[in-house]
Protein backbone atom coordinates (compact mmCIF):
# COMPACT_ATOMS: atom_id res chain seq x y z
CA UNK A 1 3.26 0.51 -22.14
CA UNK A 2 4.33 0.72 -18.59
CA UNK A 3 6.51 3.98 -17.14
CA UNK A 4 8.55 4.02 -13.88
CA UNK A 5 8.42 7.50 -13.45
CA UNK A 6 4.57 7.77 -13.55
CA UNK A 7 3.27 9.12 -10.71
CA UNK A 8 -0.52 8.24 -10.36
CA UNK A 9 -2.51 9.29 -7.34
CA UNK A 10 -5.57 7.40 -6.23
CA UNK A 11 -7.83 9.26 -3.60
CA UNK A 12 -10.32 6.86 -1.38
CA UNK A 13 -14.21 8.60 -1.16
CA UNK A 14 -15.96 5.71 -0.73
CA UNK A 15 -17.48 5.87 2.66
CA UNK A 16 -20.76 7.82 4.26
CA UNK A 17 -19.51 9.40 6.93
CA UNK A 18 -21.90 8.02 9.73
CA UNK A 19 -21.13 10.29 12.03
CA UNK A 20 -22.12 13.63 9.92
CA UNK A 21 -25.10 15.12 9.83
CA UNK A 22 -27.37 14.17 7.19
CA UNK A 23 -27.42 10.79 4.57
CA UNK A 24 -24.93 12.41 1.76
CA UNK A 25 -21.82 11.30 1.28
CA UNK A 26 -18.81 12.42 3.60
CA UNK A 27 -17.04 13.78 0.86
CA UNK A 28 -19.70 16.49 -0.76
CA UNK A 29 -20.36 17.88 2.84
CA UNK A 30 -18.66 21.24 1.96
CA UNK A 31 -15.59 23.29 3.57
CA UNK A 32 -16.11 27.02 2.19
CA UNK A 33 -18.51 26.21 -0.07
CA UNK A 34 -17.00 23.71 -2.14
CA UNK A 35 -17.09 20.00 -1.57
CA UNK A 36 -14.70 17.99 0.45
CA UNK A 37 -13.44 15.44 -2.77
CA UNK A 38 -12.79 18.72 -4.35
CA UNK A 39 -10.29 19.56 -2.75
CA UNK A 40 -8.29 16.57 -2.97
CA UNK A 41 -9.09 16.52 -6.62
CA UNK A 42 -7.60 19.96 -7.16
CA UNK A 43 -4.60 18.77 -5.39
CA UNK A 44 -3.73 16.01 -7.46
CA UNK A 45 -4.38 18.24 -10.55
CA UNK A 46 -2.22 20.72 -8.59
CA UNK A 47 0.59 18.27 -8.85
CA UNK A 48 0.53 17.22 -12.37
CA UNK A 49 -0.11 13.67 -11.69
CA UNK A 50 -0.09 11.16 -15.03
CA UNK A 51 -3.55 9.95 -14.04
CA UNK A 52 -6.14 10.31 -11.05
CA UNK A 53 -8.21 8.07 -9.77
CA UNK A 54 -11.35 8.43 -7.32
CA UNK A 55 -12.67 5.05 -5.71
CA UNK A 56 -16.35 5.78 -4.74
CA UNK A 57 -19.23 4.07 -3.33
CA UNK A 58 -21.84 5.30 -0.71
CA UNK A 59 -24.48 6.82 -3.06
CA UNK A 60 -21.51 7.08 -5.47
CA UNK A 61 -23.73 8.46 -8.65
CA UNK A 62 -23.73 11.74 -6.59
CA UNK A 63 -19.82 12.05 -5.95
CA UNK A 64 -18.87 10.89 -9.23
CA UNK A 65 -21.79 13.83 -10.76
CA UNK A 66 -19.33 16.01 -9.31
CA UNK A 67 -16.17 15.04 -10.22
CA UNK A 68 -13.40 16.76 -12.92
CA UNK A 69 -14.14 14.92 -16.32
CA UNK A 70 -10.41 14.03 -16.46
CA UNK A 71 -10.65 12.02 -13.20
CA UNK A 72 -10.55 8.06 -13.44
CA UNK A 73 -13.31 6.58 -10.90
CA UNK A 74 -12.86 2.92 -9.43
CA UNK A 75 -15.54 1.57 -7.94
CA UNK A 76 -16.18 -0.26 -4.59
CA UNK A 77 -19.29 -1.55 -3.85
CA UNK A 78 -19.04 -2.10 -0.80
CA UNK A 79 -16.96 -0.64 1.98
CA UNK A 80 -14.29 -3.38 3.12
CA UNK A 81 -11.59 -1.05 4.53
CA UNK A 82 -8.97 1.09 2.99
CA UNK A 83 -7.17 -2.27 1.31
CA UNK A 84 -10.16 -3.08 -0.44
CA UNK A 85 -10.67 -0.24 -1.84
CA UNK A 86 -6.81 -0.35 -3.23
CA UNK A 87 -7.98 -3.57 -4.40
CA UNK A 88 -11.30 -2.09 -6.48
CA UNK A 89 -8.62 0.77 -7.73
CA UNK A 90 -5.97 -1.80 -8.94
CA UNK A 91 -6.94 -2.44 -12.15
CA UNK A 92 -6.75 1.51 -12.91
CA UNK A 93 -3.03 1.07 -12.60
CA UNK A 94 -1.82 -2.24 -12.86
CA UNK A 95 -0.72 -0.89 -16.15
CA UNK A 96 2.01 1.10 -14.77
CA UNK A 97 5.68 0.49 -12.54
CA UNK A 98 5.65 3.83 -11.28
CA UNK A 99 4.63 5.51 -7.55
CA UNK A 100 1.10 5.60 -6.64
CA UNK A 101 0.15 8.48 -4.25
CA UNK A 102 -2.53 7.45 -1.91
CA UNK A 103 -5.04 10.01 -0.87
CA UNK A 104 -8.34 10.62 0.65
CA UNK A 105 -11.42 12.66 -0.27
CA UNK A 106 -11.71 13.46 3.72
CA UNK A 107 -8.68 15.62 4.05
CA UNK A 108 -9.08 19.10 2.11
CA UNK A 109 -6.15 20.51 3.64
CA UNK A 110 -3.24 18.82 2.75
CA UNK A 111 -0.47 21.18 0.81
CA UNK A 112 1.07 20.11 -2.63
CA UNK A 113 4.51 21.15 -1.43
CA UNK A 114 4.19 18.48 1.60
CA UNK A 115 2.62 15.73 -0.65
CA UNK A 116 6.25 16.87 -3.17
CA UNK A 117 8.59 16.56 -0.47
CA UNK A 118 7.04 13.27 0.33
CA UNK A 119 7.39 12.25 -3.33
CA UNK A 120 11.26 13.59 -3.45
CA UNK A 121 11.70 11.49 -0.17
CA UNK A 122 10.16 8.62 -2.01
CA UNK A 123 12.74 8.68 -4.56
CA UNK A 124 15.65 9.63 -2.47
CA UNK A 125 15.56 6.64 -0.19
CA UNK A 126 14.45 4.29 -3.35
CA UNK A 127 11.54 3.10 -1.06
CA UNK A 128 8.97 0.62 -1.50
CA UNK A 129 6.66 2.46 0.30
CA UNK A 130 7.17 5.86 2.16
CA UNK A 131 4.58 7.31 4.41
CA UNK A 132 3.47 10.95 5.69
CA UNK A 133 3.12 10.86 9.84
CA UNK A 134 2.36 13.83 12.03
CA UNK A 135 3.10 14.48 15.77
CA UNK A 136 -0.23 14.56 17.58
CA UNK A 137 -0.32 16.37 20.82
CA UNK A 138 -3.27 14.07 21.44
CA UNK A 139 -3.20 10.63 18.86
CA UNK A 140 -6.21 9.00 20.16
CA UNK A 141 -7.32 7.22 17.11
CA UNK A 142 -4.84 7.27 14.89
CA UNK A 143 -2.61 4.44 14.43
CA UNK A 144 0.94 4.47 16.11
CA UNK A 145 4.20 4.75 14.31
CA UNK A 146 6.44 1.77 15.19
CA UNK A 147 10.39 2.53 14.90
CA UNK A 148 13.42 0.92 15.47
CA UNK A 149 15.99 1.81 18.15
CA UNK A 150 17.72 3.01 14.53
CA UNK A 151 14.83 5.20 13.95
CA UNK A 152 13.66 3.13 10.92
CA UNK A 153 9.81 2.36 10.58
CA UNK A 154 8.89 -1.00 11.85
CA UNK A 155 5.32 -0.79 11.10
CA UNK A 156 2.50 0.42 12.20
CA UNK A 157 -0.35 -0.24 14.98
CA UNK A 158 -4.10 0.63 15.09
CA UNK A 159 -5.13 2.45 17.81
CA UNK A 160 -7.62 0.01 19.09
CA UNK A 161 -4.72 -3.06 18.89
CA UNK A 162 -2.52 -0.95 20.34
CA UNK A 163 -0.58 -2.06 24.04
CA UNK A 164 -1.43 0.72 26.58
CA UNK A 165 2.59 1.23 26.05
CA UNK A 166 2.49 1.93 22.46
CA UNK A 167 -0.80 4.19 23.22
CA UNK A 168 1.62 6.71 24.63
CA UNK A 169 3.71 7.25 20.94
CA UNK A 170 2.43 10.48 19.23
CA UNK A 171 3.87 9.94 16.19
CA UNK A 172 0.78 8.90 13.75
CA UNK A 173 0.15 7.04 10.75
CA UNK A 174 -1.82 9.67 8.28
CA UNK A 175 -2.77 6.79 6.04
CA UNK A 176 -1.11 8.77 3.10
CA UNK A 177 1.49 6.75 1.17
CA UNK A 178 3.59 6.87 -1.71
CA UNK A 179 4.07 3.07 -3.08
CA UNK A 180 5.96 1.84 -5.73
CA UNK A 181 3.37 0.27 -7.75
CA UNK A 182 5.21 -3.47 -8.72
CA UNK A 183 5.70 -4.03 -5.09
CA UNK A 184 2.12 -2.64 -3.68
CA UNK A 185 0.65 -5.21 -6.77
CA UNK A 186 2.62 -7.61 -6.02
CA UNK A 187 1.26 -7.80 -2.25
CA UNK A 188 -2.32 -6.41 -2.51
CA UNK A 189 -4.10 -10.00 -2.64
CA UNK A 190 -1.87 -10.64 0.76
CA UNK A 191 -3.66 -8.19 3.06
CA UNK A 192 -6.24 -9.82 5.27
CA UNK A 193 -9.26 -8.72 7.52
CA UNK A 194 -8.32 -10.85 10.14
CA UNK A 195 -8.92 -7.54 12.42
CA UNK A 196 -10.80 -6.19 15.29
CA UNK A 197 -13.22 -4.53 12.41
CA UNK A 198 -13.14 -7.57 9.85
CA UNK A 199 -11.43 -5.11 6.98
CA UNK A 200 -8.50 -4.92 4.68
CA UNK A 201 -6.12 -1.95 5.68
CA UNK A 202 -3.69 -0.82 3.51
CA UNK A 203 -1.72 0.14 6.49
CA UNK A 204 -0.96 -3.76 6.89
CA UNK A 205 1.26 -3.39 3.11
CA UNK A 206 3.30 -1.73 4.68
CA UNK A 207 4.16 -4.67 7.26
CA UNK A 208 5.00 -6.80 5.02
CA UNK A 209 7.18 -4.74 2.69
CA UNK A 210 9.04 -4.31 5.88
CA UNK A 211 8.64 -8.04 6.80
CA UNK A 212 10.72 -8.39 3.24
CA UNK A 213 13.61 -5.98 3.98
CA UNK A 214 12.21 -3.75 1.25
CA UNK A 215 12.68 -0.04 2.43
CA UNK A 216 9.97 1.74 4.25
CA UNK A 217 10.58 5.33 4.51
CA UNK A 218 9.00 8.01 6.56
CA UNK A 219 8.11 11.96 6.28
CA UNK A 220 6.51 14.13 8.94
CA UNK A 221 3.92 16.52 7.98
CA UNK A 222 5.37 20.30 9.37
CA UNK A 223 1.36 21.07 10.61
CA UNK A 224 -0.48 18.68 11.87
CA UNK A 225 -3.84 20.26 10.77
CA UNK A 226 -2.89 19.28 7.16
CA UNK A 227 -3.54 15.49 7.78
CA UNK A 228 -6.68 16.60 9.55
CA UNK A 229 -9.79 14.16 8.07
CA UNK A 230 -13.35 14.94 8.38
CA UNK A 231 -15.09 12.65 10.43
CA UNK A 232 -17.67 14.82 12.45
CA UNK A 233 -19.48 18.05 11.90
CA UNK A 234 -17.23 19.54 14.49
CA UNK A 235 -14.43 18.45 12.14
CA UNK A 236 -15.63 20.51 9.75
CA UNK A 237 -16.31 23.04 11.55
CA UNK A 238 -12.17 22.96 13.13
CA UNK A 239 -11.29 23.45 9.49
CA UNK A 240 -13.26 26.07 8.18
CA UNK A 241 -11.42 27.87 10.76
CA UNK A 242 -7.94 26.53 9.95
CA UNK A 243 -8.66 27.18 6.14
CA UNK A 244 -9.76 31.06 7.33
CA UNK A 245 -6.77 31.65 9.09
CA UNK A 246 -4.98 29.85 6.22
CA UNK A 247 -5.98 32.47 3.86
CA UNK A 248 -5.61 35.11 5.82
């Protein structure tokens, strides 16, 4: 039985963080005492998604121990990039022609009310694939947004392929999509690693959906701290603080 207005949100938690402290997994280092995947997991429950799925795989026994019962997990064994790990998800949802909301267990404070207006947006523009971006004061990192004189999204660049040029655009890709799930299906097995890092981005989907004149639309985060992911101690650290000051 496939619905179109299903909205099923997949969060990505497979990775180990290298540059943390420690051998456990990035996502159950803890902000405030409660793991990172947590956090992402209460969102989507937050939101009332029809299912929710956790791809996991560094030392995954140990994120999936703590994981809501009602959570779906998709495997990937091992860590190809953010398009693989689509890929190991896929079969979670290749039941349904509804909007997939792509997460990750690295960001803890992202607000339900953004990820709705990003959702509404989704629906209003009757995209294939609509994306959250932030304005970075400094984007080192992240990829760049690409627009059109028109102000429509062209794609997207990775920092390290980016022209010295396009360095200079602080408008970022968060990595957080909504896609509608027929065309993301219908173009997963077309990503390729042919990449600097030899891995399968998601970002690339959303190249070619625009290469097909399908509609990419676009929605920027109000606080760039919400997009914030957890790569370092320090990281963590940043937003413990933001989450303090968050909660007055």
């Amino acid at each position: 039985m496939t619905h179109n207005n299903e909205i099923i949100g997949v969060a990505l938690a497979a990775g180990r963080g290298t540059r943390m402290s420690g051998d456990l997994p990035k996502v159950l280092h803890t902000l405030a005492g409660k793991p990172l995947v947590l956090y992402v997991t209460d969102l989507m429950k937050s939101l009332g998604l029809s299912r929710s799925i956790v791809v996991t795989g560094y030392k995954h026994e140990l994120v999936d121990a703590v994981l809501p019962e009602d959570v779906n997990v998709a495997y990937q064994e091992q860590q190809l990039g953010t398009g693989h790990a689509v890929q190991c998800a896929a079969p979670l949802f290749r039941d349904s022609s509804g909007t997939l909301l792509l997460l990750y267990g690295d960001v803890p404070l992202l607000r339900a009310s953004t990820l709705r207006a990003m959702l509404d947006e989704h629906a209003r523009a009757d995209a294939s694939v609509t994306m959250l971006t932030a304005l970075m004061e400094d984007p080192t990192g992240y990829g760049r947004v690409l627009r059109d004189p028109d102000g429509s999204v062209r794609g997207i660049i990775e920092h390290k392929d980016a022209s010295d040029e396009q360095k200079f655009i602080n408008e970022i890709n968060t990595g957080i999509y909504c896609f509608s799930i027929p065309d993301l299906l219908r173009i997963l097995s077309r990503l390729s690693n042919n990449n600097v890092q030899g891995e399968y981005y998601i970002t690339d989907a959303v190249g070619i959906l625009r290469h097909e004149d399908k509609t990419v639309a676009a929605l920027t985060a109000a606080d760039p701290i919400e997009i914030q992911g957890v790569n370092t101690d320090l990281d963590l650290a940043t937003l413990e603080k933001a989450l303090k000051e968050r909660r007055g």
